[in-house]
PDB file of N, CA and C in Angstrom:
ATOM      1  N   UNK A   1     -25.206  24.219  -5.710  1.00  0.00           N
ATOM      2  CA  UNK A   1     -26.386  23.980  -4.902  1.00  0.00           C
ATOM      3  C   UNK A   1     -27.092  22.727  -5.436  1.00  0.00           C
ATOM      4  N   UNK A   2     -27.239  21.991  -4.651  1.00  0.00           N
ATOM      5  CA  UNK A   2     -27.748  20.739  -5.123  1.00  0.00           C
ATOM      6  C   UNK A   2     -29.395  20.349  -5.267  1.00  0.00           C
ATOM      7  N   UNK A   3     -29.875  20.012  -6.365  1.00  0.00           N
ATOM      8  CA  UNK A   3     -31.417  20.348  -6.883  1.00  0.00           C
ATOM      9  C   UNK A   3     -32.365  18.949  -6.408  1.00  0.00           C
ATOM     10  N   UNK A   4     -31.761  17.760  -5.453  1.00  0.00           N
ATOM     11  CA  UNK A   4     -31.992  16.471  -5.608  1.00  0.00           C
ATOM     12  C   UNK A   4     -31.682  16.584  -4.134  1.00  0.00           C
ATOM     13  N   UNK A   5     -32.690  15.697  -3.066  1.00  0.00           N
ATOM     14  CA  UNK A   5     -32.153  15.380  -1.524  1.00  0.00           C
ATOM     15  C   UNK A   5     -31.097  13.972  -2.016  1.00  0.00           C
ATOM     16  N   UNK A   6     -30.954  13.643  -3.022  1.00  0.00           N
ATOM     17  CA  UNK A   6     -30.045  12.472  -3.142  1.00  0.00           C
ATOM     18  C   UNK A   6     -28.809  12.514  -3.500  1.00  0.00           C
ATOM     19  N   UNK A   7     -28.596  13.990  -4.155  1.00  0.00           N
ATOM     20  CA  UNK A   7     -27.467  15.008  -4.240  1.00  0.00           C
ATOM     21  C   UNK A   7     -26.880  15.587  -3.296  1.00  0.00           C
ATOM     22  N   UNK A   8     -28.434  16.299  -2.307  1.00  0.00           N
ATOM     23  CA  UNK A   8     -27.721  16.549  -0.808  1.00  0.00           C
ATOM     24  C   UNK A   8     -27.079  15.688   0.215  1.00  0.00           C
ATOM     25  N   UNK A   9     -27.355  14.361  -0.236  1.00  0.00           N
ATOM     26  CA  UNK A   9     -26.717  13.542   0.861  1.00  0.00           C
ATOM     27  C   UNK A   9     -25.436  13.045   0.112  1.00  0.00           C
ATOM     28  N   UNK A  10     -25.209  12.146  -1.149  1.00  0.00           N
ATOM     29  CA  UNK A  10     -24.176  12.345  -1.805  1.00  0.00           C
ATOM     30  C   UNK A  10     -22.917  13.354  -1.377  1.00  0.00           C
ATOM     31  N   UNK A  11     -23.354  14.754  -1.057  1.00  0.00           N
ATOM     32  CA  UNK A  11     -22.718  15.993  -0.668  1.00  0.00           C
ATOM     33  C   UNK A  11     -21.795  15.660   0.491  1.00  0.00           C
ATOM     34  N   UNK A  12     -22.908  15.134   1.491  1.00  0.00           N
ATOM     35  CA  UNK A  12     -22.421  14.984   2.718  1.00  0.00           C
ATOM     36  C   UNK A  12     -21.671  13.555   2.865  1.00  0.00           C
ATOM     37  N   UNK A  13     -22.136  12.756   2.656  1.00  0.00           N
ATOM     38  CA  UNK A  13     -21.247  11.478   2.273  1.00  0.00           C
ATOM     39  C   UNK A  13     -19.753  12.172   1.537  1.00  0.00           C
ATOM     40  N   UNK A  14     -19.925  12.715   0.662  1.00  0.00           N
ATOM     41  CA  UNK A  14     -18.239  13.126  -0.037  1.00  0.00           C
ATOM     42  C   UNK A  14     -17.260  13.438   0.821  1.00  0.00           C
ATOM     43  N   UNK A  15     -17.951  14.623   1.884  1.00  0.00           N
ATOM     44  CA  UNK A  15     -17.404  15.337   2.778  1.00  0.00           C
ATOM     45  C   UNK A  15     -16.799  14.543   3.872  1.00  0.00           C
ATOM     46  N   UNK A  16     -17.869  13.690   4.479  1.00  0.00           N
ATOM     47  CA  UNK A  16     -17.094  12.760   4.881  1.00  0.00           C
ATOM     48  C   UNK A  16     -15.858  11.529   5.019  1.00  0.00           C
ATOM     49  N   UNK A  17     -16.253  11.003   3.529  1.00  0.00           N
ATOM     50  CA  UNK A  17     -15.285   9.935   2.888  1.00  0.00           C
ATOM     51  C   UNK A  17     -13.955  11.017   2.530  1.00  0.00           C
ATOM     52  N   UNK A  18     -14.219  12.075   2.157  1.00  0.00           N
ATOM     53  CA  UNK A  18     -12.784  12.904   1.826  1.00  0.00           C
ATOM     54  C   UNK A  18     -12.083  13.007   3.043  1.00  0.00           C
ATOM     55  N   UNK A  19     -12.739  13.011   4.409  1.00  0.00           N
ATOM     56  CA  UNK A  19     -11.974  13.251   5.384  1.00  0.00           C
ATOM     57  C   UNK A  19     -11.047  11.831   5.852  1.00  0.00           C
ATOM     58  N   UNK A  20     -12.115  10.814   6.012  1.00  0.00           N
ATOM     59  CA  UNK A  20     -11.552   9.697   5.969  1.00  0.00           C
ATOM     60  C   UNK A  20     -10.428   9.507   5.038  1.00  0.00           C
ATOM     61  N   UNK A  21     -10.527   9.495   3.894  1.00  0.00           N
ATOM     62  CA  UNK A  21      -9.765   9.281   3.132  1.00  0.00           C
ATOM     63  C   UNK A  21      -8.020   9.875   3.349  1.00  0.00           C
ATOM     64  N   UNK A  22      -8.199  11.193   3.660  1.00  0.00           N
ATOM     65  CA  UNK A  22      -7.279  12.271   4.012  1.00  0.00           C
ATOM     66  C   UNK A  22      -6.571  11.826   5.182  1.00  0.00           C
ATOM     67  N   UNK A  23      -7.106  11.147   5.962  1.00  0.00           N
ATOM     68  CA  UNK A  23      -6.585  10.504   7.627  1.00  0.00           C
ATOM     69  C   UNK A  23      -6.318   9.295   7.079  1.00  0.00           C
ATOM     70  N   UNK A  24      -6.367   8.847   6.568  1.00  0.00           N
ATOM     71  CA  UNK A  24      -5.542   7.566   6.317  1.00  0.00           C
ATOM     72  C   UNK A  24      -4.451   7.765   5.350  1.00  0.00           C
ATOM     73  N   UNK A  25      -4.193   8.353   4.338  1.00  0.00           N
ATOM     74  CA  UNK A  25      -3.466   8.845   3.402  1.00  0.00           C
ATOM     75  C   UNK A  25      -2.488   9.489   4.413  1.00  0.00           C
ATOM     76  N   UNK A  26      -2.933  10.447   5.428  1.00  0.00           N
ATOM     77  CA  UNK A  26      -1.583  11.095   6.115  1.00  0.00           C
ATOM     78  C   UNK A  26      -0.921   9.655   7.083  1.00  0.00           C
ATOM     79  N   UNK A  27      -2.190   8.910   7.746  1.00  0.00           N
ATOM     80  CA  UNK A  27      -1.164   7.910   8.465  1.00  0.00           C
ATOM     81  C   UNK A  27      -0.212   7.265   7.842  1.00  0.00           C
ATOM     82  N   UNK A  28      -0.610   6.207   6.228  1.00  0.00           N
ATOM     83  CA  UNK A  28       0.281   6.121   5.531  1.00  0.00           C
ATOM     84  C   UNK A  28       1.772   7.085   5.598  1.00  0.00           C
ATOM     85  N   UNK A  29       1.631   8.122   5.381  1.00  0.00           N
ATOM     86  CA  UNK A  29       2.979   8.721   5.186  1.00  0.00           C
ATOM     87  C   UNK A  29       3.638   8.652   6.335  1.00  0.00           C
ATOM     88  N   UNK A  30       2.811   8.983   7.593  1.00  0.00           N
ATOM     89  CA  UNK A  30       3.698   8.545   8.811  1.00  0.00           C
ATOM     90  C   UNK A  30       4.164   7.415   8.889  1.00  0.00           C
ATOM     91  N   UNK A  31       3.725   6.454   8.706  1.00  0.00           N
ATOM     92  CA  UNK A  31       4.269   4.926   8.861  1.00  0.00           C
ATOM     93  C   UNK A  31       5.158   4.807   7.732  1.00  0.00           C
ATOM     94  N   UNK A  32       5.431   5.122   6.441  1.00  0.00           N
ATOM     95  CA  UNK A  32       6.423   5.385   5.547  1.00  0.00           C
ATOM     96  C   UNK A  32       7.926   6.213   6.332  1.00  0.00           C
ATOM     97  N   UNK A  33       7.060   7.100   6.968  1.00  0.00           N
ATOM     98  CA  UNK A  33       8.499   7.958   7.289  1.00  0.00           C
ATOM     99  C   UNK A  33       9.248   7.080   8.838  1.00  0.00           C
ATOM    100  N   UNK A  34       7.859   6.297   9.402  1.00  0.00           N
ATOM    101  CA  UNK A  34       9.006   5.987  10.610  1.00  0.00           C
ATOM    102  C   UNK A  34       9.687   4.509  10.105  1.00  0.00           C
ATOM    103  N   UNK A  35       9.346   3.908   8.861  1.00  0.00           N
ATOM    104  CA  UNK A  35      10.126   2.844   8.341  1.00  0.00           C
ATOM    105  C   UNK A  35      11.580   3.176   7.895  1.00  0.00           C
ATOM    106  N   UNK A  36      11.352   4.614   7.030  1.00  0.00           N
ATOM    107  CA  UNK A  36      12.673   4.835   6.759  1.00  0.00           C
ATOM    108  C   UNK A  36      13.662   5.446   7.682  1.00  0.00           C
ATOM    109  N   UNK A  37      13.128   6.255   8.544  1.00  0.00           N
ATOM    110  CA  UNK A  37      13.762   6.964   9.895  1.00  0.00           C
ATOM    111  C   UNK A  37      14.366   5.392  10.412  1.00  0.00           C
ATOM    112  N   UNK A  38      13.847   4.708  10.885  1.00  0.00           N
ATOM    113  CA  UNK A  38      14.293   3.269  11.585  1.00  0.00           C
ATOM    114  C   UNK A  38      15.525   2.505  10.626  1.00  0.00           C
ATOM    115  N   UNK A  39      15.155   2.477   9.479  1.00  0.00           N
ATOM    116  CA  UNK A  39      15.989   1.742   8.372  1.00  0.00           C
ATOM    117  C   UNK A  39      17.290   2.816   8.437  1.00  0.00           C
ATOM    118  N   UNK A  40      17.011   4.107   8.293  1.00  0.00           N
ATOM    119  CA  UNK A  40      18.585   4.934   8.083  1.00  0.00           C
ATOM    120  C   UNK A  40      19.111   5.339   9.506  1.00  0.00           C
ATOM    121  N   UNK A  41      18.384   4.939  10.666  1.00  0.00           N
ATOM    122  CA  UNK A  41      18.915   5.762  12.044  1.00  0.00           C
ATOM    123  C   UNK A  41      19.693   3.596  12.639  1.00  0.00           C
ATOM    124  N   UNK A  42      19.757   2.649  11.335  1.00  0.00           N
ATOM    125  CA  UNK A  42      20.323   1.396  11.520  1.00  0.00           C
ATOM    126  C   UNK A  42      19.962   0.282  12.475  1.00  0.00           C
ATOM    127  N   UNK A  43      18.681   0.841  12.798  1.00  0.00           N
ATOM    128  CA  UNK A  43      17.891  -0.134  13.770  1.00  0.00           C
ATOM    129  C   UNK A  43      17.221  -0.939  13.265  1.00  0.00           C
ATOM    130  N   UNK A  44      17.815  -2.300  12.630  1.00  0.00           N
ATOM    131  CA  UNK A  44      17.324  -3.255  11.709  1.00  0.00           C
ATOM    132  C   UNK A  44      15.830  -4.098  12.609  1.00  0.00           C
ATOM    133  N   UNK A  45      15.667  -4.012  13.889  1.00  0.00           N
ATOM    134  CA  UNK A  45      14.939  -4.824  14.370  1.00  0.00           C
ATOM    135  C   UNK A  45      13.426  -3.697  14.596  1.00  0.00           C
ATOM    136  N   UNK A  46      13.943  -2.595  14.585  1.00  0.00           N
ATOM    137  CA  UNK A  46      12.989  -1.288  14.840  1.00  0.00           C
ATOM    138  C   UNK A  46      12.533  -1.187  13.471  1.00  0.00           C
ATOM    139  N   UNK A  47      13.472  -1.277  12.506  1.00  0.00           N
ATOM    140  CA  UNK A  47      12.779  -0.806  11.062  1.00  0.00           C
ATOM    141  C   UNK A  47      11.959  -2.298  10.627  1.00  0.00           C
ATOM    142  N   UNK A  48      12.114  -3.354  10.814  1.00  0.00           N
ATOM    143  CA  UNK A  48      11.148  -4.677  10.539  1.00  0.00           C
ATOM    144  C   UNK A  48       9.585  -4.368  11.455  1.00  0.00           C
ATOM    145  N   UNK A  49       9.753  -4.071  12.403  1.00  0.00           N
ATOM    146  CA  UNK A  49       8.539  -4.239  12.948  1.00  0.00           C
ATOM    147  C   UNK A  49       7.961  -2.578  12.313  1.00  0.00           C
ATOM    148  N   UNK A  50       8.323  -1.657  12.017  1.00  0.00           N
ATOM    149  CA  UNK A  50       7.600  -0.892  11.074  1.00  0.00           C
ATOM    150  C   UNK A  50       7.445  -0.776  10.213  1.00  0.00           C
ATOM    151  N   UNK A  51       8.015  -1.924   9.905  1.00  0.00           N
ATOM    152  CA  UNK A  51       7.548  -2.235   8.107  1.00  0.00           C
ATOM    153  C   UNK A  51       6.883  -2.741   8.050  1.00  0.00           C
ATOM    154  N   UNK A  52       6.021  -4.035   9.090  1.00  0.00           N
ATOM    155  CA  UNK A  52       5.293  -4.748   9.463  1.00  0.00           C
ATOM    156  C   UNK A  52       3.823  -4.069   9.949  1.00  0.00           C
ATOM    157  N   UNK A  53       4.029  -3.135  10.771  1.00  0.00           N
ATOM    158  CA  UNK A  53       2.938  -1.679  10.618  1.00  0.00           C
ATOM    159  C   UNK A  53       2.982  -1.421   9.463  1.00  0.00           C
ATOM    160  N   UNK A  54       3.359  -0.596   8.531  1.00  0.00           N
ATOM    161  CA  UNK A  54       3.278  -0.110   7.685  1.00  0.00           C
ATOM    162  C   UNK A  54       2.709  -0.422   6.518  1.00  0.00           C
ATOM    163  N   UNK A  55       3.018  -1.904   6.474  1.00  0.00           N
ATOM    164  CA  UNK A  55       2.025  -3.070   5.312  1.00  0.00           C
ATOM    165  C   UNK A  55       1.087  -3.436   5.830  1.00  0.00           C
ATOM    166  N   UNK A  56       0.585  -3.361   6.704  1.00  0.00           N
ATOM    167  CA  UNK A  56      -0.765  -3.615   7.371  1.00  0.00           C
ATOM    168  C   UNK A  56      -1.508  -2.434   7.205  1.00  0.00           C
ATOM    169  N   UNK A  57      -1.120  -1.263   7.462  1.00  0.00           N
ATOM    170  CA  UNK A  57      -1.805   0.185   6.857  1.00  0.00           C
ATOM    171  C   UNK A  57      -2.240   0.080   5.323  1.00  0.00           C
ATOM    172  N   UNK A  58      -1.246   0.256   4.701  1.00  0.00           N
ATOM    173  CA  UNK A  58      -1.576  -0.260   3.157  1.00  0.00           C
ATOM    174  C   UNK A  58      -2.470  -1.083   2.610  1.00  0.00           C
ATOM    175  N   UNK A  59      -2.309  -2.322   3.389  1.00  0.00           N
ATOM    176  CA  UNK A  59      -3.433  -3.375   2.829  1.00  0.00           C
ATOM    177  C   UNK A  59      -4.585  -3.006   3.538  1.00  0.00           C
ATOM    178  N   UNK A  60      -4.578  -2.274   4.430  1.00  0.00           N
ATOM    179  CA  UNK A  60      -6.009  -1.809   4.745  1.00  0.00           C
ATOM    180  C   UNK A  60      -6.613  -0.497   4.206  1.00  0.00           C
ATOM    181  N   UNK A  61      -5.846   0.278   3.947  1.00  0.00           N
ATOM    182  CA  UNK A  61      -5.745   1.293   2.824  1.00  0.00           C
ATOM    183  C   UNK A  61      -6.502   0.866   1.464  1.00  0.00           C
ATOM    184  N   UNK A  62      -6.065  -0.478   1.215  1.00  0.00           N
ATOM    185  CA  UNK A  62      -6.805  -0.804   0.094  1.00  0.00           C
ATOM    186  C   UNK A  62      -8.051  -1.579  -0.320  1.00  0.00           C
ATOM    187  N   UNK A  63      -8.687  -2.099   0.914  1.00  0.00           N
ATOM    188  CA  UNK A  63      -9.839  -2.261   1.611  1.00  0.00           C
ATOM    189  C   UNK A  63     -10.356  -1.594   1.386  1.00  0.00           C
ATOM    190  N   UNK A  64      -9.872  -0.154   1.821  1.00  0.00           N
ATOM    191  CA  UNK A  64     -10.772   0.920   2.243  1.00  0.00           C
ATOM    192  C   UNK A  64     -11.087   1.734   0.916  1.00  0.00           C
ATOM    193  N   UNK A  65     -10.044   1.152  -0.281  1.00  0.00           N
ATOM    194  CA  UNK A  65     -10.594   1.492  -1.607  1.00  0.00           C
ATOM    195  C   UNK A  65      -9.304   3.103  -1.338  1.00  0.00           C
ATOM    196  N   UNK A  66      -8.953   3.199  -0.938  1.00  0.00           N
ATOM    197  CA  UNK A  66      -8.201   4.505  -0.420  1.00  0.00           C
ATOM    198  C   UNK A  66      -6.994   4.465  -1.714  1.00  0.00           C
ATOM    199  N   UNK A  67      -6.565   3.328  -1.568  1.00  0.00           N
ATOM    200  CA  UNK A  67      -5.007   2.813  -2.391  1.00  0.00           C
ATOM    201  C   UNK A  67      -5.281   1.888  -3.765  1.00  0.00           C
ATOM    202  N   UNK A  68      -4.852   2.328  -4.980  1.00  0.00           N
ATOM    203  CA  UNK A  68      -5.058   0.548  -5.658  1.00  0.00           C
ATOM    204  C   UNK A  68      -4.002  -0.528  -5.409  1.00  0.00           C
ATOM    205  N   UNK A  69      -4.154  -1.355  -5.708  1.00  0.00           N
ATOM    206  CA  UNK A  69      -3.550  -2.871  -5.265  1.00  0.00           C
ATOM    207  C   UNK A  69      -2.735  -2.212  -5.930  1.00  0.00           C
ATOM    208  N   UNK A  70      -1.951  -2.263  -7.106  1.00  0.00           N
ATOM    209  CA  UNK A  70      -0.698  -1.912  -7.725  1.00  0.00           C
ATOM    210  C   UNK A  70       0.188  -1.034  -7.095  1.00  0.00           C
ATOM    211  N   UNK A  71      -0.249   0.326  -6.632  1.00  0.00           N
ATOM    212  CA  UNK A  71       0.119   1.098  -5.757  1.00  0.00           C
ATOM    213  C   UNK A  71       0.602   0.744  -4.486  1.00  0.00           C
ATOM    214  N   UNK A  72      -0.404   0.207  -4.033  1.00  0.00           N
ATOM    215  CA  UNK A  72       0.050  -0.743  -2.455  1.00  0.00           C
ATOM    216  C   UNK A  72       1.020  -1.916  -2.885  1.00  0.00           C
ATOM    217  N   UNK A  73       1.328  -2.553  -3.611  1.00  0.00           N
ATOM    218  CA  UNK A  73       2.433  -3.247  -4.331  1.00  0.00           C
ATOM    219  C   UNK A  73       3.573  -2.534  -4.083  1.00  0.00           C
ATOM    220  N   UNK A  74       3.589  -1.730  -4.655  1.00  0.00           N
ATOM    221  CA  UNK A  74       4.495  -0.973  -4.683  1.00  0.00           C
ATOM    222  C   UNK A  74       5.344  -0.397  -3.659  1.00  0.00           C
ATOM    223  N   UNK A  75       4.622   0.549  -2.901  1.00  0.00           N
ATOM    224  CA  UNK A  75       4.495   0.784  -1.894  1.00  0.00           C
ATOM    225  C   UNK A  75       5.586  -0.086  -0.954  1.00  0.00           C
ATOM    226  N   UNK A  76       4.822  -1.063  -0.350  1.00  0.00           N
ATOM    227  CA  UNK A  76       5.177  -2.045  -0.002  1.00  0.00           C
ATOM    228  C   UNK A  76       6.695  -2.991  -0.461  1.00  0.00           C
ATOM    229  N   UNK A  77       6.700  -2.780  -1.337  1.00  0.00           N
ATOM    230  CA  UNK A  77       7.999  -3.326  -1.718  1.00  0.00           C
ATOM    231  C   UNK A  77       9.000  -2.313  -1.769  1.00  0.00           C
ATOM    232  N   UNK A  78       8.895  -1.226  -2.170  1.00  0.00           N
ATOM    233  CA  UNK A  78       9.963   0.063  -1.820  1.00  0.00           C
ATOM    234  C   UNK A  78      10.433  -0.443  -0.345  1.00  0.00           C
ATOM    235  N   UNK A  79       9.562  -0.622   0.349  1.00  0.00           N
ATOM    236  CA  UNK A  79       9.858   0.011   1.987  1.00  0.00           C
ATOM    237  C   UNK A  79      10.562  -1.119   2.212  1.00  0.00           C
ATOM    238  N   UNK A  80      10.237  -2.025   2.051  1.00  0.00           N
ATOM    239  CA  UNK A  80      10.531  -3.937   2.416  1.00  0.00           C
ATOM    240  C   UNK A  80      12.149  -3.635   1.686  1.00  0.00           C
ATOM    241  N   UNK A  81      12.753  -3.262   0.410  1.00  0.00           N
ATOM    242  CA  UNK A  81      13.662  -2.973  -0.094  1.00  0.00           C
ATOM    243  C   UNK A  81      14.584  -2.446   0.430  1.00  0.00           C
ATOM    244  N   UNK A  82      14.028  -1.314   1.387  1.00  0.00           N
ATOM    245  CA  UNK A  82      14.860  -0.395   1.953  1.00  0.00           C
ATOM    246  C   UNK A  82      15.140  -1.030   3.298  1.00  0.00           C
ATOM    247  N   UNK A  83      14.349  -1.414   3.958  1.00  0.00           N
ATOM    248  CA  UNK A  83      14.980  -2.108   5.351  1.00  0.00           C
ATOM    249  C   UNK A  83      15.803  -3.200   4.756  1.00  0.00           C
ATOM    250  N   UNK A  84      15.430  -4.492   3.647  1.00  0.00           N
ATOM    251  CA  UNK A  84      16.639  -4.901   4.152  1.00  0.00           C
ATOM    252  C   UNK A  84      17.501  -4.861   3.123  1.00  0.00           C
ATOM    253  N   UNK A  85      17.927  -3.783   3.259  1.00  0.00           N
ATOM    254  CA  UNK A  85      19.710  -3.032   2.112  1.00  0.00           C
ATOM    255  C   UNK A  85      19.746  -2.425   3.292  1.00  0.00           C
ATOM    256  N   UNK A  86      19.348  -2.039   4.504  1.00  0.00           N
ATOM    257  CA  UNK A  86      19.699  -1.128   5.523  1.00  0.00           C
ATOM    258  C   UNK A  86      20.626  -1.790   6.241  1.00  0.00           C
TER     259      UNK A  86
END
């Protein structure tokens, strides 16, 4: 129970940013999974342009403070790796 109205809003701000946070974190994984679905189902021109989504999620991911840069590095280069060895 929070003893401060600056605590109570804090509260509600959390609640919010956790949700946000949570909706972007799941889009990430979708755009991860339709890079690799595209890369292993051999659709080299389908898996570039969702890899191209997919790094644009990320770097906005990390904008959003959601991702750290190292992570989104990462990230990002896994997927880029995997399309083109596909």
């Amino acid at each position: 129970m929070p003893h401060t109205k600056s605590q109570e809003k804090r509260d509600r701000q959390a609640i919010a940013n956790r949700a946000r946070n949570r909706a972007i974190r799941s889009e990430l994984k979708t755009r991860s999974r339709q890079v690799e679905e595209a890369a292993g189902g051999g659709d080299r021109e389908a898996a570039e342009q969702a890899l191209r989504i997919a790094q644009k999620r990320i770097d906005q991911a990390v904008a959003k403070g959601v991702l750290k840069k190292n992570t989104a590095a990462r990230r990002k280069a896994r997927l880029a790796h995997l399309v083109s060895s596909s």
